[in-house]
Protein backbone atom coordinates (compact mmCIF):
# COMPACT_ATOMS: atom_id res chain seq x y z
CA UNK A 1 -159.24 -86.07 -57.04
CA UNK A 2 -155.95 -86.69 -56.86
CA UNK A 3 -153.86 -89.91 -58.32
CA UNK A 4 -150.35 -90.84 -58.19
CA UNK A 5 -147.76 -93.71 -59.50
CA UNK A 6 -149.07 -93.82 -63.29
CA UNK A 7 -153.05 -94.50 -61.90
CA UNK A 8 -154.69 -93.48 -64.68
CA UNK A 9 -158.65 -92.48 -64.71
CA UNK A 10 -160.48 -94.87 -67.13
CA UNK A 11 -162.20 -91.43 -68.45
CA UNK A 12 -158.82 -90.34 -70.11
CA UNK A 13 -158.16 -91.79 -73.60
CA UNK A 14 -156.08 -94.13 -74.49
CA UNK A 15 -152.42 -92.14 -75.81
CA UNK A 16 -151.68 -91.77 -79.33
CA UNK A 17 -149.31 -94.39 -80.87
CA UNK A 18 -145.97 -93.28 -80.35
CA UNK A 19 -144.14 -91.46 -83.15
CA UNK A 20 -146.98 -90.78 -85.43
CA UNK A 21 -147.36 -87.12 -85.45
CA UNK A 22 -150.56 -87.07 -86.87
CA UNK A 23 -152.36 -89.65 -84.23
CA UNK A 24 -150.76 -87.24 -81.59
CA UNK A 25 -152.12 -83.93 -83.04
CA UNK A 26 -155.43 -85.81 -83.09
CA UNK A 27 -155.71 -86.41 -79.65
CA UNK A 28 -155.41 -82.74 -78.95
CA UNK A 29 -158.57 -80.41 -79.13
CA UNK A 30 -158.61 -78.01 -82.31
CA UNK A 31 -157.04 -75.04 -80.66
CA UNK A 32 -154.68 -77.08 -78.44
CA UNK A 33 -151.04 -76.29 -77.96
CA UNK A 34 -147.92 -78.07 -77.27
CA UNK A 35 -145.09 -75.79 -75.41
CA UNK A 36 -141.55 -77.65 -75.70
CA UNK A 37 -138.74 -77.44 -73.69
CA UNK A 38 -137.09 -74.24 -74.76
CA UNK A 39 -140.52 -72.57 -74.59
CA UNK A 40 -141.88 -72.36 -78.38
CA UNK A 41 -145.28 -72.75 -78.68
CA UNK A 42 -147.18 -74.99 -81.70
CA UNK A 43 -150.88 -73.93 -81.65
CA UNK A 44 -153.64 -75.87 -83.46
CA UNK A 45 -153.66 -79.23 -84.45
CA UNK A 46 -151.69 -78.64 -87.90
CA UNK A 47 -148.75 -77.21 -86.25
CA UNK A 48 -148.53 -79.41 -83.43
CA UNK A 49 -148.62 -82.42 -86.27
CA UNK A 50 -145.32 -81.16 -88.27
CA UNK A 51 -143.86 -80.23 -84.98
CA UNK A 52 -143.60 -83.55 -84.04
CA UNK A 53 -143.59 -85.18 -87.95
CA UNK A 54 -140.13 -82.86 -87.19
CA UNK A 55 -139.14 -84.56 -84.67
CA UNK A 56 -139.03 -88.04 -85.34
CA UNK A 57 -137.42 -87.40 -88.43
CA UNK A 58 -134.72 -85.68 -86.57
CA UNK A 59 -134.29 -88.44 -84.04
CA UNK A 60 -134.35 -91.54 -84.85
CA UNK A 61 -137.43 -94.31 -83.14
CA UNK A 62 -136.08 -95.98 -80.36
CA UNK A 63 -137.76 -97.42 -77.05
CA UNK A 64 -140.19 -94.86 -75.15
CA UNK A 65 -141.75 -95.46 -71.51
CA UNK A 66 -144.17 -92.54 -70.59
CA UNK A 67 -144.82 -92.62 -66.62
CA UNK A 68 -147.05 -90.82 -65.39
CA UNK A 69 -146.60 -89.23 -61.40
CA UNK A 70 -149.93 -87.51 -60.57
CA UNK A 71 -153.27 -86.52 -61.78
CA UNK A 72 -155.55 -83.89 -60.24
CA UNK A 73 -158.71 -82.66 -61.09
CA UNK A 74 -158.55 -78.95 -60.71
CA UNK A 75 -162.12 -78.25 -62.01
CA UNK A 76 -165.23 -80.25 -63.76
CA UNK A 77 -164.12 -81.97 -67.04
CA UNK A 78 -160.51 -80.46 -66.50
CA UNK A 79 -157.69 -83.25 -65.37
CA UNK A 80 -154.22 -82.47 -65.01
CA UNK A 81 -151.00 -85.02 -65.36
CA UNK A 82 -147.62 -84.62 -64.33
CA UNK A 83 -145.20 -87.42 -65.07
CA UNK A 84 -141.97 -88.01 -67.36
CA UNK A 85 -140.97 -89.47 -70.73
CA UNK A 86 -138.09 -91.52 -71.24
CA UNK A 87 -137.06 -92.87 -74.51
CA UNK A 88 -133.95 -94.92 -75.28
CA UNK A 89 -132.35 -96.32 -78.41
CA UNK A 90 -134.31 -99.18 -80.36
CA UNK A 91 -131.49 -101.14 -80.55
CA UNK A 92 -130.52 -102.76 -76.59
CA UNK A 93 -127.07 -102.90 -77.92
CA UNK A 94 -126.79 -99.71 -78.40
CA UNK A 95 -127.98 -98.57 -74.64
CA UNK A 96 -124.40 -97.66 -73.57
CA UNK A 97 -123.20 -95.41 -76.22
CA UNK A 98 -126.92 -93.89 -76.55
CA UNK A 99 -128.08 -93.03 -73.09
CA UNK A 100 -131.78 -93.06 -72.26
CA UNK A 101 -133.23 -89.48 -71.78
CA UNK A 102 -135.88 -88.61 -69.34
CA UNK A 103 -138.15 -85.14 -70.32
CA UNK A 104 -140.73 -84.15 -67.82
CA UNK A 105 -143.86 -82.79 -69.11
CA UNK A 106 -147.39 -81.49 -68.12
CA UNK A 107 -150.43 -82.31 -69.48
CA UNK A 108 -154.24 -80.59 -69.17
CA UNK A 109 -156.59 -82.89 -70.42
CA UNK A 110 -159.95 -81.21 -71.27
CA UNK A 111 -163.32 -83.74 -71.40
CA UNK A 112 -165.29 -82.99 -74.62
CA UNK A 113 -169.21 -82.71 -75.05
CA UNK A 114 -168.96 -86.53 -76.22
CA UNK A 115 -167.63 -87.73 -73.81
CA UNK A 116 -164.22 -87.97 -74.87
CA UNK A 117 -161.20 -86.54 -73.29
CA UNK A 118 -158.08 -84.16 -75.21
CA UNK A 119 -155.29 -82.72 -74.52
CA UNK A 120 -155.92 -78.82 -74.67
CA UNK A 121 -152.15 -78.22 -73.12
CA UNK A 122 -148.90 -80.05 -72.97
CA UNK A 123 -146.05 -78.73 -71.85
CA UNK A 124 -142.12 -80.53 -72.02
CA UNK A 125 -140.17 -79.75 -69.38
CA UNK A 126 -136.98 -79.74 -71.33
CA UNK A 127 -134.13 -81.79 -69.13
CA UNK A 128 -135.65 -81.06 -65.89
CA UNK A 129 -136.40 -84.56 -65.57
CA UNK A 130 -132.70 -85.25 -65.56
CA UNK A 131 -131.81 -83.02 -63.04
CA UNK A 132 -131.56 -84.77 -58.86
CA UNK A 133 -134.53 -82.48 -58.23
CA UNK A 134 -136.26 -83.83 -61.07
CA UNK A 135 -135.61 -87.24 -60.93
CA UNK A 136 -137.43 -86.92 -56.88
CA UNK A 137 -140.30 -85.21 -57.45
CA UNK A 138 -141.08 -88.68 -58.44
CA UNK A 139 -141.32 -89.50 -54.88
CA UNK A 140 -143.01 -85.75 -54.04
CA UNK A 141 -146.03 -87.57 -52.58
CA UNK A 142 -143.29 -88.47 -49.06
CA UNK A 143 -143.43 -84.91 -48.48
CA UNK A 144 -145.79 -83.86 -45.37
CA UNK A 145 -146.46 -85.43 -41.39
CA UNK A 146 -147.70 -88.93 -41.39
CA UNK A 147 -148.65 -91.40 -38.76
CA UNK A 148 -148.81 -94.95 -38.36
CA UNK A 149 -150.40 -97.07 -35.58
CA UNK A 150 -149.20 -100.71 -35.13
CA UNK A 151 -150.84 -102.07 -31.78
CA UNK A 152 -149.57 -100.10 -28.78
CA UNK A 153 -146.43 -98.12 -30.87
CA UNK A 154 -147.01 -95.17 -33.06
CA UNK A 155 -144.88 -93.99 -35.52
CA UNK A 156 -144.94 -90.45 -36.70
CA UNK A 157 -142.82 -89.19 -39.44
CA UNK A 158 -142.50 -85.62 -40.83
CA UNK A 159 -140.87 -85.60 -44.18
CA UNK A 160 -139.92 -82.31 -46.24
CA UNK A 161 -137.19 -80.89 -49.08
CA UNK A 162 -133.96 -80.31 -48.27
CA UNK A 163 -132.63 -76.51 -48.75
CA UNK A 164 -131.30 -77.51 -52.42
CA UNK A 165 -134.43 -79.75 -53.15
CA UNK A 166 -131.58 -82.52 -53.85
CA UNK A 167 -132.71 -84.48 -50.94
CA UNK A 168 -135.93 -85.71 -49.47
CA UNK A 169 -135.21 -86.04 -45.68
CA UNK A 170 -137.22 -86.82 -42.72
CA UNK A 171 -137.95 -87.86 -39.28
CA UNK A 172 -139.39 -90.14 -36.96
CA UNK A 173 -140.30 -90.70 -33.95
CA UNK A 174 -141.31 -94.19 -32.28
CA UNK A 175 -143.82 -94.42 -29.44
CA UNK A 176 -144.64 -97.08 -27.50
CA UNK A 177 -147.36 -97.21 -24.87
CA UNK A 178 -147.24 -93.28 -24.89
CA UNK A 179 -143.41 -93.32 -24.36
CA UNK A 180 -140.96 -92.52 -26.76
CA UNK A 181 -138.80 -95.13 -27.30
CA UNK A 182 -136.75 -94.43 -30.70
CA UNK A 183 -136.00 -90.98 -33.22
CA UNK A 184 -134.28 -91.11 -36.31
CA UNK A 185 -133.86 -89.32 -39.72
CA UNK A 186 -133.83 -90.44 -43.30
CA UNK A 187 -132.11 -89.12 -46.24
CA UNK A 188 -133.30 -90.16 -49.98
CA UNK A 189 -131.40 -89.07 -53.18
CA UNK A 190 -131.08 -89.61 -56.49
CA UNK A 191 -127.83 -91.84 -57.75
CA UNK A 192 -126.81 -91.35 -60.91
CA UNK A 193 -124.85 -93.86 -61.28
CA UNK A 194 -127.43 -96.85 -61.36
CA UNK A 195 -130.20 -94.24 -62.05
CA UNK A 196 -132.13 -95.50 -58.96
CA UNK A 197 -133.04 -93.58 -55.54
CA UNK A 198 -130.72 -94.57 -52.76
CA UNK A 199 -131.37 -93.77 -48.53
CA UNK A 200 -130.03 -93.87 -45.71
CA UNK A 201 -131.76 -94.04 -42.13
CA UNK A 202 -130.04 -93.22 -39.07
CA UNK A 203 -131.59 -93.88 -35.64
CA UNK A 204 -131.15 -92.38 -31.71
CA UNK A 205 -129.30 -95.71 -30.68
CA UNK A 206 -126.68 -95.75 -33.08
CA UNK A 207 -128.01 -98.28 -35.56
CA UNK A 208 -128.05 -96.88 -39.54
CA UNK A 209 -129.18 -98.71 -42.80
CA UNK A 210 -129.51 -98.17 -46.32
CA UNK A 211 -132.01 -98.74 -49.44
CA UNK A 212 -132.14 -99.13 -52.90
CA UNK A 213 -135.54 -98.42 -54.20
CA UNK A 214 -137.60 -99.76 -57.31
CA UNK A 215 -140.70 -99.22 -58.72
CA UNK A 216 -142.92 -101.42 -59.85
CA UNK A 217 -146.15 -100.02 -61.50
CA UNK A 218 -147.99 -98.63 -58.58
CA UNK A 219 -145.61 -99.01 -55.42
CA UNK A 220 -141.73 -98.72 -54.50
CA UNK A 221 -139.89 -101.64 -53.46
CA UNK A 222 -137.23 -100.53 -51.10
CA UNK A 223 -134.38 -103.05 -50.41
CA UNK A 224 -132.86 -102.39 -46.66
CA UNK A 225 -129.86 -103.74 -44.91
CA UNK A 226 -128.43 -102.15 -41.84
CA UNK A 227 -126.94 -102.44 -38.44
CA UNK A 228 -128.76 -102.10 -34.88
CA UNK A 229 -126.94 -100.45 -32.40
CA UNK A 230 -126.05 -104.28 -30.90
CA UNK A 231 -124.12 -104.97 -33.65
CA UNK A 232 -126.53 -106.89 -35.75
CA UNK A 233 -127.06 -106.99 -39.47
CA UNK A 234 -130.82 -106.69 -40.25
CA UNK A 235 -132.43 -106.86 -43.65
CA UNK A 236 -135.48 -106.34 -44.85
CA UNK A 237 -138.36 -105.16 -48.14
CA UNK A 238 -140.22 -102.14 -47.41
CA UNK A 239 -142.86 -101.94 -50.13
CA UNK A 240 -144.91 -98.59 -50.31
CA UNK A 241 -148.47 -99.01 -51.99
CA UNK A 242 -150.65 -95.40 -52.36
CA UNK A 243 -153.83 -95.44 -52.13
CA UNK A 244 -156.74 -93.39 -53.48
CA UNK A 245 -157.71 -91.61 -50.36
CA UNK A 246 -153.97 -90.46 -50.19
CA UNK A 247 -153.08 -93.07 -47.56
CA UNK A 248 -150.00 -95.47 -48.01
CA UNK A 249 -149.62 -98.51 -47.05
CA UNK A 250 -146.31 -99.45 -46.23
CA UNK A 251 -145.45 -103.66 -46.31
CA UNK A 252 -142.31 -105.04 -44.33
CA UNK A 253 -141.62 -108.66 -45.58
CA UNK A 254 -138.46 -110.64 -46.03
CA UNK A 255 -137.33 -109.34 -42.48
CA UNK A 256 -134.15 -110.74 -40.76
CA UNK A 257 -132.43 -109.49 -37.92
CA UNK A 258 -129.10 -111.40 -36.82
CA UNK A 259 -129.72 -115.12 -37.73
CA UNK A 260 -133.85 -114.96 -37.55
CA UNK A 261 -136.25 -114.15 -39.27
CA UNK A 262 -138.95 -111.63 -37.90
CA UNK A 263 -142.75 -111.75 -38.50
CA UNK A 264 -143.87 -109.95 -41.95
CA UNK A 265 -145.67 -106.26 -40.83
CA UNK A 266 -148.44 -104.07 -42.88
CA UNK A 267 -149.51 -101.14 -41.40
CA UNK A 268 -151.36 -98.28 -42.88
CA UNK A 269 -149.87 -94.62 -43.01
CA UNK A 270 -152.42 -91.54 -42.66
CA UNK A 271 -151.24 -87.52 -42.97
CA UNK A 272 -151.06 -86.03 -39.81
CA UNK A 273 -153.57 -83.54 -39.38
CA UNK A 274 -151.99 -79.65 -38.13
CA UNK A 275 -151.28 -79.11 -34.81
CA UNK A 276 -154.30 -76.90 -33.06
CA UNK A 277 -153.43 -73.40 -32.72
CA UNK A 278 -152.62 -72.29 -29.04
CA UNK A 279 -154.66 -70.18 -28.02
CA UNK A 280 -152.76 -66.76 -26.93
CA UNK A 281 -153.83 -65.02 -23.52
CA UNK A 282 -155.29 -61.30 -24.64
């Protein structure tokens, strides 16, 4: 089973109520541990509580937004979550002289005799979160050979890391009636500036665009404008909704190319399965 974009199983508790270090150490089982982000370890519920009693004395309360990126189940009863925290100051005004940090974590949730489901490990992930590689593992679930069918064209894109793991990039390739017709690459990274992914799609005729991506709850909204190789300014919303099964399906709506508008598209994206093996002569 695996889960992505903040879907949470309706097996796993609810979460503890922010900044109470005892309703956190609860939801832990008796011999659980937290690991924090310069690697000490708080075993048992008692430490974990003034571990984090600690903390929010230390820091002061301020706005937090926990989003979760994946869940797997790796065995019976045993669920693991990946996702980031990201807590900001309580006071809006205060949001440009106190920026908002992001802390990855890792959490193993453990499903009791009762029913009930705690936390037997969680791990922070220090600042990763705020690294470029960080920030796109948020968008990890690209990575691997898709295909999409829309009538007589197929689309197949292969989509990987780039050697720094800074970038996501990938390519396409556009078929239609069996011939191909188009190729292109993608780059997506991580912009600092507005703290939102940016990309940038270049295609075999000449014609390039750009996006500005969003996420709302469980999809990305990806603003595009760009330029066909005739000179004309297209624009467009790409929306990307996962699915259970690991499928996505991928929404074009708002579309205009020159001065018209083009029909709204929805077409379903399925991984690619591996290329057969040749067979070699013996």
């Amino acid at each position: 089973m695996k889960r992505r974009f903040g879907q949470t199983s309706k097996r796993l508790p609810r979460r503890p109520t922010l900044q109470d270090g005892k309703a956190i150490a609860a939801a832990f089982t008796p011999t659980g541990e937290f690991i924090d982000g310069d690697g000490n370890v708080f075993h048992g519920r008692a430490a974990i509580e003034a571990e984090f009693a600690a903390l929010f004395k230390v820091n002061p309360k301020g706005n937090v937004a926990i989003t979760p990126t994946e869940l797997r189940a790796i065995a019976p009863g045993i669920v693991v979550e990946e996702g980031a925290v990201t807590i900001g100051p309580g006071d809006p005004a205060a949001s440009a002289a106190v920026p908002a940090t992001t802390v990855g974590y890792t959490i193993v949730h453990v499903k009791q005799t009762d029913g009930n489901w705690l936390m037997a490990s969680v791990r922070s992930k220090g600042d990763e979160a705020t690294t470029t590689h960080g920030q796109l593992r948020q968008l990890e679930w690209i990575i691997g050979d898709w295909v999409e069918e829309r009538g007589d064209s197929v689309v197949r894109t292969s989509a990987r890391w780039s050697d720094d793991k800074n970038f996501i990039l990938t390519d396409f390739q556009v078929q239609i009636a069996g011939r191909r017709a188009l190729n292109g690459t993608t780059r997506i990274g991580w912009d600092a500036s507005i703290a939102r992914f940016r990309s940038w799609v270049f295609d075999t005729t000449g014609g390039h665009a750009s996006g500005l991506w969003t996420r709302l709850d469980d999809r990305w909204v990806v603003k595009l404008t760009g330029v066909g190789a005739d000179g004309d300014i297209g624009t467009a919303t790409n929306i990307f909704i996962p699915g259970d099964d690991g499928s996505v399906t991928l929404m074009s709506v708002d579309r205009i190319v020159g001065d018209e508008a083009a029909p709204d598209t929805t077409v379903r994206m399925v991984r690619r399965p591996p290329e057969p093996k040749k067979q070699t002569a013996k």
